[in-house]
Protein backbone atom coordinates (compact mmCIF):
# COMPACT_ATOMS: atom_id res chain seq x y z
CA UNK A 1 106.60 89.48 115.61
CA UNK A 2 102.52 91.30 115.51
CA UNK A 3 102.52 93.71 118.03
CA UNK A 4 99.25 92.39 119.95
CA UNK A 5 96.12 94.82 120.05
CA UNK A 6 96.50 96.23 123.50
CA UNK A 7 99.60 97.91 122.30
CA UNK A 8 98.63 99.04 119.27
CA UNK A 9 95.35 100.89 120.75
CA UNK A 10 98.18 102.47 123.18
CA UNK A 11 99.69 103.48 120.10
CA UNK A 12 96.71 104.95 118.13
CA UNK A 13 93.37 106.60 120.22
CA UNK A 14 90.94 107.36 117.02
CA UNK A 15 87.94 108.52 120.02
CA UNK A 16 90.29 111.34 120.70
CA UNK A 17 92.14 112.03 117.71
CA UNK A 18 96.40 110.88 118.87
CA UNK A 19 98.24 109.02 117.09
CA UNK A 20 101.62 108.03 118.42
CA UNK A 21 105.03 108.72 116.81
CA UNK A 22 106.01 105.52 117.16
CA UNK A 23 103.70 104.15 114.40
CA UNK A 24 105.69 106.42 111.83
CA UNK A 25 108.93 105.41 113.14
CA UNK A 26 109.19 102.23 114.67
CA UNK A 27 110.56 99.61 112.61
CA UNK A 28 108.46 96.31 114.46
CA UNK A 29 105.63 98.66 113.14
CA UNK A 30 107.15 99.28 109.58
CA UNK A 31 107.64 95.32 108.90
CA UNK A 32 103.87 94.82 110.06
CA UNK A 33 102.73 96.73 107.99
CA UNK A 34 104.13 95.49 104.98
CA UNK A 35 102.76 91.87 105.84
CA UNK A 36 99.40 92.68 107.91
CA UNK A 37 98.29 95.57 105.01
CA UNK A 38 100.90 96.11 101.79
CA UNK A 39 100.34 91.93 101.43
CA UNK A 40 96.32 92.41 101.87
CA UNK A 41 95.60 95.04 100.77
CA UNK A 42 94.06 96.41 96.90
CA UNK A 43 96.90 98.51 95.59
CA UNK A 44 97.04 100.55 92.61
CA UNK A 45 99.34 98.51 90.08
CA UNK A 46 98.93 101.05 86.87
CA UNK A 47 96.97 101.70 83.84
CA UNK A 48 96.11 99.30 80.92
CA UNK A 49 96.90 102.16 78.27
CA UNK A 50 100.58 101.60 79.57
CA UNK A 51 100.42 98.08 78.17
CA UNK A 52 98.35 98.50 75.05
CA UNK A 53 100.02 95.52 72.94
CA UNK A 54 100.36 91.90 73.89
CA UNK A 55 103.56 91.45 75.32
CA UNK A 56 103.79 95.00 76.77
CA UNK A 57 104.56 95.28 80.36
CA UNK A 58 105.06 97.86 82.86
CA UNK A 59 107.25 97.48 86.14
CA UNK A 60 105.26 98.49 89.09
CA UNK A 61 105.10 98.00 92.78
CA UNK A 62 103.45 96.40 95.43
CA UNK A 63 104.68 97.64 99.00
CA UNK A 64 108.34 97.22 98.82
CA UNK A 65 108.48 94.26 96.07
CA UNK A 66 108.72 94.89 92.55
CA UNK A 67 105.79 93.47 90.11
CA UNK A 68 105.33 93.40 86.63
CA UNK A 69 101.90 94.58 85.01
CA UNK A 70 101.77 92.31 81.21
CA UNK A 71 99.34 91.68 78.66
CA UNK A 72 100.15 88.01 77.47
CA UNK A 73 99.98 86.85 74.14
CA UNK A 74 96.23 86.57 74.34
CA UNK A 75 95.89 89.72 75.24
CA UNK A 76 95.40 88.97 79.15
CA UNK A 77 96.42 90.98 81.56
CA UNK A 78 98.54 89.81 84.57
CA UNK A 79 100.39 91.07 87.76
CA UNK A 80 103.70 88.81 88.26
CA UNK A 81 105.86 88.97 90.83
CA UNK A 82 109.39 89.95 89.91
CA UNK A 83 111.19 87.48 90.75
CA UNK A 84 112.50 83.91 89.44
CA UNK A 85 111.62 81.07 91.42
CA UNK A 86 115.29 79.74 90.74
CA UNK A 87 117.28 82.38 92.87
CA UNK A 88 115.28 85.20 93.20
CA UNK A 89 116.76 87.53 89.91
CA UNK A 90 114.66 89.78 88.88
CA UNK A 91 113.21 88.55 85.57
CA UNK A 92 112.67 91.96 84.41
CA UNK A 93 115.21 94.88 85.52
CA UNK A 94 113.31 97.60 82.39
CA UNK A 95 110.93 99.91 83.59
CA UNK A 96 109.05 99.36 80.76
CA UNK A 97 108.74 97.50 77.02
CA UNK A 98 107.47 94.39 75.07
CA UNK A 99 108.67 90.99 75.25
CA UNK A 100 108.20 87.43 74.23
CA UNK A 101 109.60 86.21 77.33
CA UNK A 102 111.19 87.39 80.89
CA UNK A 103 114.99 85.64 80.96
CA UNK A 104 116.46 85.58 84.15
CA UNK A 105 120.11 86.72 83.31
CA UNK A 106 121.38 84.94 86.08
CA UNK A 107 120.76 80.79 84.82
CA UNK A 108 118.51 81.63 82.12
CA UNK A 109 115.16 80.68 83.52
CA UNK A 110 112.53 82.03 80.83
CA UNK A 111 109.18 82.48 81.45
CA UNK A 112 106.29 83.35 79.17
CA UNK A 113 104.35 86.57 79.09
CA UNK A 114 101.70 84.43 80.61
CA UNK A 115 103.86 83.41 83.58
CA UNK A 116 104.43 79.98 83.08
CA UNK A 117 107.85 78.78 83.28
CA UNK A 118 108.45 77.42 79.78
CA UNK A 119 112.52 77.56 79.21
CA UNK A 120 115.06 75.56 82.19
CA UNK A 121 118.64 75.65 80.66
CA UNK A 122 120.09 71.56 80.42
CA UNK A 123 116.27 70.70 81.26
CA UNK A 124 117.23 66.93 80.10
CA UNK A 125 121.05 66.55 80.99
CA UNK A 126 120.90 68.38 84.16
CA UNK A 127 117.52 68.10 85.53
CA UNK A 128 116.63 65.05 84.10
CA UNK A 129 113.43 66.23 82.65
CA UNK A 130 112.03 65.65 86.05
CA UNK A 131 111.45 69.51 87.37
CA UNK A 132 107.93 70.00 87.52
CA UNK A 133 107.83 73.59 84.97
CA UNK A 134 104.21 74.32 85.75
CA UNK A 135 105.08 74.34 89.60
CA UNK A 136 107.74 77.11 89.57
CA UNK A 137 105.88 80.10 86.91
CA UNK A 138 105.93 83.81 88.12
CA UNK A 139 103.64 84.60 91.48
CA UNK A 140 100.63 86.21 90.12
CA UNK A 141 98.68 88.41 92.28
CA UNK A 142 94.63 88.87 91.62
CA UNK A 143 93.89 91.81 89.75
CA UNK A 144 91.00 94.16 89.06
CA UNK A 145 90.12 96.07 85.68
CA UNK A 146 88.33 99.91 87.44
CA UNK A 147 87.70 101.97 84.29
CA UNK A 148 91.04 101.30 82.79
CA UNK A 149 93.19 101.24 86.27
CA UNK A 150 94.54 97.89 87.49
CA UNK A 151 94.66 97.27 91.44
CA UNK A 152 96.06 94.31 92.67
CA UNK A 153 96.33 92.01 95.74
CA UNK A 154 98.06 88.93 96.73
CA UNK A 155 95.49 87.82 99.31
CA UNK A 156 93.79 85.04 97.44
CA UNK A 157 90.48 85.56 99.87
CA UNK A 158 90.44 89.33 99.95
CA UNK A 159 87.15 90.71 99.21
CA UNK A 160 86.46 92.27 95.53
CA UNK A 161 87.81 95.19 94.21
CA UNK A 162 84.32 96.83 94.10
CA UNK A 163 83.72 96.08 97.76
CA UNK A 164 86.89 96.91 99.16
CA UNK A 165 85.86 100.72 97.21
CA UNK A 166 82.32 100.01 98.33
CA UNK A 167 79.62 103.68 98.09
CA UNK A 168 83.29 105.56 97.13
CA UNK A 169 83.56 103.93 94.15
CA UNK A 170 82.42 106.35 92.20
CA UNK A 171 84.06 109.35 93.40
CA UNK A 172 86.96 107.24 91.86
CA UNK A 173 85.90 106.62 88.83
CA UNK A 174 85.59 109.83 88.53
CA UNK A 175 89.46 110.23 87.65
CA UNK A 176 89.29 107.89 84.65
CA UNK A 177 86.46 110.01 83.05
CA UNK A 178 87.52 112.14 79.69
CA UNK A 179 86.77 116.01 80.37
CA UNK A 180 84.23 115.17 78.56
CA UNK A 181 82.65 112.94 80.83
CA UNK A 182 83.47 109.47 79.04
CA UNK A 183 84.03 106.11 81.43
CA UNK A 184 87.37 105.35 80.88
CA UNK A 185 88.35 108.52 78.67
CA UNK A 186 91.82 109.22 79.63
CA UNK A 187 95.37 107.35 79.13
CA UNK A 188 98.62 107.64 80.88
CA UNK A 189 101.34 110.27 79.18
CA UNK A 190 104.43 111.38 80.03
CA UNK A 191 106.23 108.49 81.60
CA UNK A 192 105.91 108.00 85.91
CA UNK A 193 107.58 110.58 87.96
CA UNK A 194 109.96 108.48 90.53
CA UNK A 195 111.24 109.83 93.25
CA UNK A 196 112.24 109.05 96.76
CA UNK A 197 112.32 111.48 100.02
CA UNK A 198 113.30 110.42 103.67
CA UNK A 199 109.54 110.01 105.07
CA UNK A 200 107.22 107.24 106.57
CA UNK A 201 104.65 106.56 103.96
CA UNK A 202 102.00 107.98 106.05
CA UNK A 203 102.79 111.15 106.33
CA UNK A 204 102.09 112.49 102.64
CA UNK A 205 98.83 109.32 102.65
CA UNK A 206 97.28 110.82 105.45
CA UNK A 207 98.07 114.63 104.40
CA UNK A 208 96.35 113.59 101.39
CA UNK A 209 93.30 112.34 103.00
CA UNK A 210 91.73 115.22 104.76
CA UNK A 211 94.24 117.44 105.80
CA UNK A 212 92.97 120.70 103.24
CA UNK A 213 93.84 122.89 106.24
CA UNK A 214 97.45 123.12 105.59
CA UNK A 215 97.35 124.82 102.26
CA UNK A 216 96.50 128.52 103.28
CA UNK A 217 100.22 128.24 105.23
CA UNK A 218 102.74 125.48 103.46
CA UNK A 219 101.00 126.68 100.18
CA UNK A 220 101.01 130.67 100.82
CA UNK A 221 103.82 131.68 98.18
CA UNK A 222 102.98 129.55 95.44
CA UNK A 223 99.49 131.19 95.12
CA UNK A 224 100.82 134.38 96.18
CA UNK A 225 102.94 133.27 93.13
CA UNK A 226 99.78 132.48 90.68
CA UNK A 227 100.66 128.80 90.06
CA UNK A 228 97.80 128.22 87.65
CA UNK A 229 97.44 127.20 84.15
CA UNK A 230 97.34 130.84 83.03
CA UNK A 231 98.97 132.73 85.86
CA UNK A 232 95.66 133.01 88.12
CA UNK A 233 95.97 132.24 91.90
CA UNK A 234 95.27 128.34 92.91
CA UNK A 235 95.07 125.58 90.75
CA UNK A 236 91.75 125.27 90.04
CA UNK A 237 89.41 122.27 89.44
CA UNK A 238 89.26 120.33 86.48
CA UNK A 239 92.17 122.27 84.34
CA UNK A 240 91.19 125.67 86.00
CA UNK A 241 87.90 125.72 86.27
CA UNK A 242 86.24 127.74 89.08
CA UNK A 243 83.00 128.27 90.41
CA UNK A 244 80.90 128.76 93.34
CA UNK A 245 80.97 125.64 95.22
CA UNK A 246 80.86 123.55 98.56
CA UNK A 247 83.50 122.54 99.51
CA UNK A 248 84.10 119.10 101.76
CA UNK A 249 86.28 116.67 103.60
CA UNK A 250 84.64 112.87 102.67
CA UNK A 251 84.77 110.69 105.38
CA UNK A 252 84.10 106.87 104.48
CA UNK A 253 84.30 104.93 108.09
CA UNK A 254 84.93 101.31 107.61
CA UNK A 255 86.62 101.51 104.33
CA UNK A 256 89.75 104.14 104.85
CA UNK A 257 89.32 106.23 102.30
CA UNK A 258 88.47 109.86 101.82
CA UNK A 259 89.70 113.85 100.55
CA UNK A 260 88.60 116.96 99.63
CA UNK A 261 85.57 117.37 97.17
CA UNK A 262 83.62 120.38 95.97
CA UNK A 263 80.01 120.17 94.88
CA UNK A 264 79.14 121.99 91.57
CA UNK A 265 75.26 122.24 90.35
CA UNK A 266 74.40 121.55 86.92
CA UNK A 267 73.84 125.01 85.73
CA UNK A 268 77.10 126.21 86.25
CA UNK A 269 79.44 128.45 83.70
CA UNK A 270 82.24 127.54 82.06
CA UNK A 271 85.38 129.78 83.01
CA UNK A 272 87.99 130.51 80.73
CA UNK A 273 91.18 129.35 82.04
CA UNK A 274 93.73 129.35 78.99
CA UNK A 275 93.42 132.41 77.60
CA UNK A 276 96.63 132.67 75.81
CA UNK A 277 95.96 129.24 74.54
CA UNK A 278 92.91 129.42 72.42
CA UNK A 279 93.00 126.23 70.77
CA UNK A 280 93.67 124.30 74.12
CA UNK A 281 90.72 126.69 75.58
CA UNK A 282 88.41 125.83 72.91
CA UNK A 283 88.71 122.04 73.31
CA UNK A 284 88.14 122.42 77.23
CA UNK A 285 85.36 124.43 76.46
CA UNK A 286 83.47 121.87 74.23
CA UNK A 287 84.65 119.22 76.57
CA UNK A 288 82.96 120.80 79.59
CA UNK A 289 80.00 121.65 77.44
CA UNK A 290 79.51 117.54 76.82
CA UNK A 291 80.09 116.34 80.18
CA UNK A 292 77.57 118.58 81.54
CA UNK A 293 75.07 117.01 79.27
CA UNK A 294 75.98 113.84 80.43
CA UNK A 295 74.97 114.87 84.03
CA UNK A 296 72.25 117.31 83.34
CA UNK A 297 70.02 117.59 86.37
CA UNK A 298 72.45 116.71 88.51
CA UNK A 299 74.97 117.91 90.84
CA UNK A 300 78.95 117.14 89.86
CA UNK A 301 81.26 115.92 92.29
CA UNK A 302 85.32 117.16 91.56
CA UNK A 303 88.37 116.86 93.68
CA UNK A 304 90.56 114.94 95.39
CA UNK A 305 90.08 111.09 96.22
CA UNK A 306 92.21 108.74 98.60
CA UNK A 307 92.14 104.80 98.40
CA UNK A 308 93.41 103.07 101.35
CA UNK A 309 96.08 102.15 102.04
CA UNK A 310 98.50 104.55 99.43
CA UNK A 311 96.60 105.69 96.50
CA UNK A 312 95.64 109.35 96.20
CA UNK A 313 94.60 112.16 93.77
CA UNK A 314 94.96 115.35 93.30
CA UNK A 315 97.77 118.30 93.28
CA UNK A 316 98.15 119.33 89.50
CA UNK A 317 94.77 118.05 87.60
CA UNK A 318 94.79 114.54 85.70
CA UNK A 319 97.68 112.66 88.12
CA UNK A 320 97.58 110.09 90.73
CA UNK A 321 99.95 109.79 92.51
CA UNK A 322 101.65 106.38 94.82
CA UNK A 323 103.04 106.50 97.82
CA UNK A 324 104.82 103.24 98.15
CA UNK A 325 106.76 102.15 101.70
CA UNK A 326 110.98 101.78 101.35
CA UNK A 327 111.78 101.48 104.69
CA UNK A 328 110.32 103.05 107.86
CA UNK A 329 111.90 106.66 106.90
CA UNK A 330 111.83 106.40 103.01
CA UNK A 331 108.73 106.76 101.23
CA UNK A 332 109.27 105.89 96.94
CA UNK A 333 106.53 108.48 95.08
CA UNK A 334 105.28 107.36 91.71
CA UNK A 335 102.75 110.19 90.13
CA UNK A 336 101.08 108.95 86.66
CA UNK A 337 99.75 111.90 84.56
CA UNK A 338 96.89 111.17 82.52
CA UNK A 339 95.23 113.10 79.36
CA UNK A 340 92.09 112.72 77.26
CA UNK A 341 92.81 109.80 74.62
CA UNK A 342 91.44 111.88 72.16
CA UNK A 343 93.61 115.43 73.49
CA UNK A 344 95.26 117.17 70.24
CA UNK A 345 98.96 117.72 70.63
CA UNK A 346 98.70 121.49 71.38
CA UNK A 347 96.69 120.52 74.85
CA UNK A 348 99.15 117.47 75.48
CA UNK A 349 101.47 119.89 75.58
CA UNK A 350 99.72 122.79 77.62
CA UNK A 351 99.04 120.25 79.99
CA UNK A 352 102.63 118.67 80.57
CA UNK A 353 104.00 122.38 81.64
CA UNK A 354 101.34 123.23 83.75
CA UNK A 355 102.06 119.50 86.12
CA UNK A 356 105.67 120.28 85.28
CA UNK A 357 105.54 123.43 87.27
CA UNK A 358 103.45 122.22 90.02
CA UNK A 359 104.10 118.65 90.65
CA UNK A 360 107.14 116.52 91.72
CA UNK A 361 110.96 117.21 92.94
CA UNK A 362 110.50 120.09 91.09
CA UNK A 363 107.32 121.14 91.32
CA UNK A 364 106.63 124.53 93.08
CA UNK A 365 103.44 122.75 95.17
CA UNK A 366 105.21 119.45 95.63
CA UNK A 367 108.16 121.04 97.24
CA UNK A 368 106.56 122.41 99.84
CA UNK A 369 105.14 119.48 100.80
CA UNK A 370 107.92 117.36 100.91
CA UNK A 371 109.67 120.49 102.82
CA UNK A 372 107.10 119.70 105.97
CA UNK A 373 106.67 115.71 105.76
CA UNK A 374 110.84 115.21 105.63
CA UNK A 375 111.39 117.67 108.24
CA UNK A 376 108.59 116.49 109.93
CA UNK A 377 110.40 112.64 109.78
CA UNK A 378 113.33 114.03 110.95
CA UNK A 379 112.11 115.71 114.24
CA UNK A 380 109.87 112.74 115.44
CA UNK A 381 112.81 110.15 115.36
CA UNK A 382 114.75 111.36 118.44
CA UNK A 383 114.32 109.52 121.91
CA UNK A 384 112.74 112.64 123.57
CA UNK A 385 110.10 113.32 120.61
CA UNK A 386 108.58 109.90 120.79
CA UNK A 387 107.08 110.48 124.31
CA UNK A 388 105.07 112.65 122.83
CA UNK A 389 102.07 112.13 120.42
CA UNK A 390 100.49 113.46 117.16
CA UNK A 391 97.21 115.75 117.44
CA UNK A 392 94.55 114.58 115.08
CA UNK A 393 91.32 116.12 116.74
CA UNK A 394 90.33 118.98 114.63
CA UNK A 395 86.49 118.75 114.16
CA UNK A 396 85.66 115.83 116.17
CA UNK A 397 82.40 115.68 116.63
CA UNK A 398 80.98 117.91 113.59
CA UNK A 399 80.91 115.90 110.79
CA UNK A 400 77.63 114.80 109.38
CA UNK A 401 75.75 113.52 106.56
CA UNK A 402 75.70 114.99 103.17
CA UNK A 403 72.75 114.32 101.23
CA UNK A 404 74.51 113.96 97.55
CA UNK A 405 77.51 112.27 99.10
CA UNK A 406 78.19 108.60 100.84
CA UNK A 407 79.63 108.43 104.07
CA UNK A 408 80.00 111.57 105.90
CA UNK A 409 81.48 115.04 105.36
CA UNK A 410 82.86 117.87 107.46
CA UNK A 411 83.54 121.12 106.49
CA UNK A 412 87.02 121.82 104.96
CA UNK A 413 88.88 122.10 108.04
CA UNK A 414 88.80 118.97 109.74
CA UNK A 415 90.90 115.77 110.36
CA UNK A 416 88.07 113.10 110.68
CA UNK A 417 88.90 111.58 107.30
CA UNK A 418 92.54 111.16 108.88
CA UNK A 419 91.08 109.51 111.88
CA UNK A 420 88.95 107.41 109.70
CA UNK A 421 91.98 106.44 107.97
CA UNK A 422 94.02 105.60 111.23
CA UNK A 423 90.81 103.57 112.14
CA UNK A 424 90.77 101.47 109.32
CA UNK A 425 95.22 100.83 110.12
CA UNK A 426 94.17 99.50 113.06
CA UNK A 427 91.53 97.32 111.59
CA UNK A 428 94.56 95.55 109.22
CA UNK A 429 97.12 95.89 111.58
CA UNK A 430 95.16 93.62 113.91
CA UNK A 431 93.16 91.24 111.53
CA UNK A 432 94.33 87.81 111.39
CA UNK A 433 92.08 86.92 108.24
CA UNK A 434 89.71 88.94 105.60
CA UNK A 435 86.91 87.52 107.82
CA UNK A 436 87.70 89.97 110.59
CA UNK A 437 88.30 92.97 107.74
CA UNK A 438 85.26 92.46 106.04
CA UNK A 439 82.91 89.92 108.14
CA UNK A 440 79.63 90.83 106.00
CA UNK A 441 81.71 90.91 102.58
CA UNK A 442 82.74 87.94 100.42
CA UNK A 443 84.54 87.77 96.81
């Protein structure tokens, strides 16, 4: 059942910043999601250095369902549903790995890295050589190639990739530059950090998206603590880097997306940041050094980015991290940590205990998160709590437009890129087609 408009504008009042606790609880509103956004929607899928080789894949997700990121034989890459068309097995149950073909291990369906069903045990004495194999390959979503990340959807007239960024696209590509400024300079390492918490989805995507003002109090002992690289307070931009900078809250209405970006000019200096690391400080000195070449004369734009509906970067430098729906109270997180391509081992390594320490179950800066979105679950469930809503109105009104940046901005304490966000829910949540998403905007 669609909960019709009327009640979902009860529900969410962007004009005045509340947002009921019913849309982070309620499980009508939970399953409509997952078929009026999670099946329409351009989600992150992975990167192709995860699936360098033909026949590589990667397990990924796509709202609840699992999918499979390959590169075929060719050297193609695809995002499969997985799933076998016979009874529904997964096809694949490794996280990751190369194969010549996906055998279902429950009747032995086998399907080529391509998709295409292409093995049916007793084809001839059971079948009859009369199933139709090219009917019943492996669902394959459409998929876009952004700098190296893949993003997929499995609404066959959703708009493009690049429109569905639109003027933030590059403020994301941004995150698949080298240090040195290169398009599509950086590779996944490390393996995906997995982990679940009891939480609606939305509470760490929206926190993400414009919500800087929580850090001077969830975040208080960790840079009391000196979390970064070298023991200084905060974590810095681009490995540590600080300077004198603006600092923002993007706001893209119509499209969702948004975070918190600083503005550095050209002329900047490069501050040292690994001091007891020289080797690891030299390379991030030359790198800097090239990439402001690449954008002399102009101003550089750092920080963290949001993609609608649960994409979002930021926390320790160099990761992205997922926040995929299980369930109206379960949220599954998936952070990929990504390095230079060309990074020597010493700054691999300087790099993977730094996002140790600050990122995931364990991580100092992730735990303190997690402390206020679970507990924050918790207390909204109860029959009394739901009466009474969420307050999103901090600098309504004040935003405006930046000349160096799309959309508009407000200053670092504000919520309008969460209202933007809860704007553009409402949008999917009520669309019957693309048409009504994007009525000016075609594939």
């Amino acid at each position: 059942m669609v909960l019709m408009q009327s009640a979902l504008r009860s529900l969410v009042d962007v004009e005045h910043g509340t947002v009921s606790r019913e849309v982070f609880v309620n499980e009508e509103i939970y399953q409509q999601e997952l078929e009026q956004i999670f099946a329409r929607a351009w989600l992150f899928i992975g990167h192709e250095s995860q699936v360098p080789n033909p026949g590589d894949y990667f397990q990924s997700r796509m709202g609840e369902e699992s999918v499979l990121l390959v590169r075929d034989r060719k050297g193609e890459l695809h995002v499969f549903l997985n799933t076998c068309r016979h009874r529904g097995m997964k096809v694949c149950r490794y996280d990751e790995g190369n194969a010549l073909l996906f055998t279902c291990p429950f009747h032995g369906w086998s399907f080529a890295t391509d998709g295409k069903l292409v093995g049916v045990p007793e084809f001839q004495s059971a079948y009859y050589g009369e199933l139709d194999k090219a009917a019943w390959g492996l669902p394959e979503a459409r998929i876009a190639n952004f700098y190296g990340s893949i993003w997929a959807t499995w609404d066959p007239n959703a708009c493009s990739f690049e429109d569905y960024l639109g003027d933030y696209a590059p403020l994301v590509a941004q995150h698949f530059e080298g240090d040195d400024g290169r398009p599509n300079g950086v590779e996944v390492f490390g393996g995906v950090h997995k982990w679940r918490m009891p939480s609606n989805w939305k509470f760490p995507a929206t926190s993400f998206n414009g919500d800087a003002a929580h850090g001077s109090i969830t975040h208080r002992s960790i840079n009391a603590a000196a979390i970064g690289p070298q023991g200084e307070v905060g974590g810095g931009d681009r490995h540590g880097m600080r300077f004198p900078r603006e600092r923002l809250e993007l706001i893209m209405p119509g499209l969702g997306h948004g975070g918190h970006l600083t503005v550095h000019e050209p002329d900047e200096p490069y501050v040292e940041t690994w001091q007891t690391m020289p080797r690891v400080e030299d390379y991030f000195r030359e790198a800097y050094q090239e990439r402001m070449k690449r954008h002399a004369g102009g101003k550089v734009v750092e920080g963290g980015t949001n993609v609608f509906p649960n994409f979002s970067t930021g926390g320790a430098p160099r990761t992205i991290v997922v926040w995929h729906p299980h369930g109206p109270y379960h949220t599954e997180c998936w952070r990929f940590y990504f390095v230079d391509k060309q990074a020597p081992p010493e700054v691999r390594d300087g790099l993977r205990h730094w996002v140790m320490r600050y990122s995931g179950p364990a991580g100092m800066t992730e735990q303190d998160d997690m402390e206020n979105w679970n507990y924050a679950s918790a207390a909204s469930r109860g029959t009394i709590a739901r009466r009474y809503a969420y307050h999103y109105g901090m600098g309504i009104g004040h935003d405006r437009i930046h000349e160096f940046l799309p959309g508009r901005v407000s200053q670092v304490r504000s919520e309008g890129a969460q209202r933007t966000r809860f704007a553009r829910w409402l949008e999917f949540m009520e669309a019957s087609s693309w048409d009504e998403i994007y009525p000016k905007r075609r594939r």
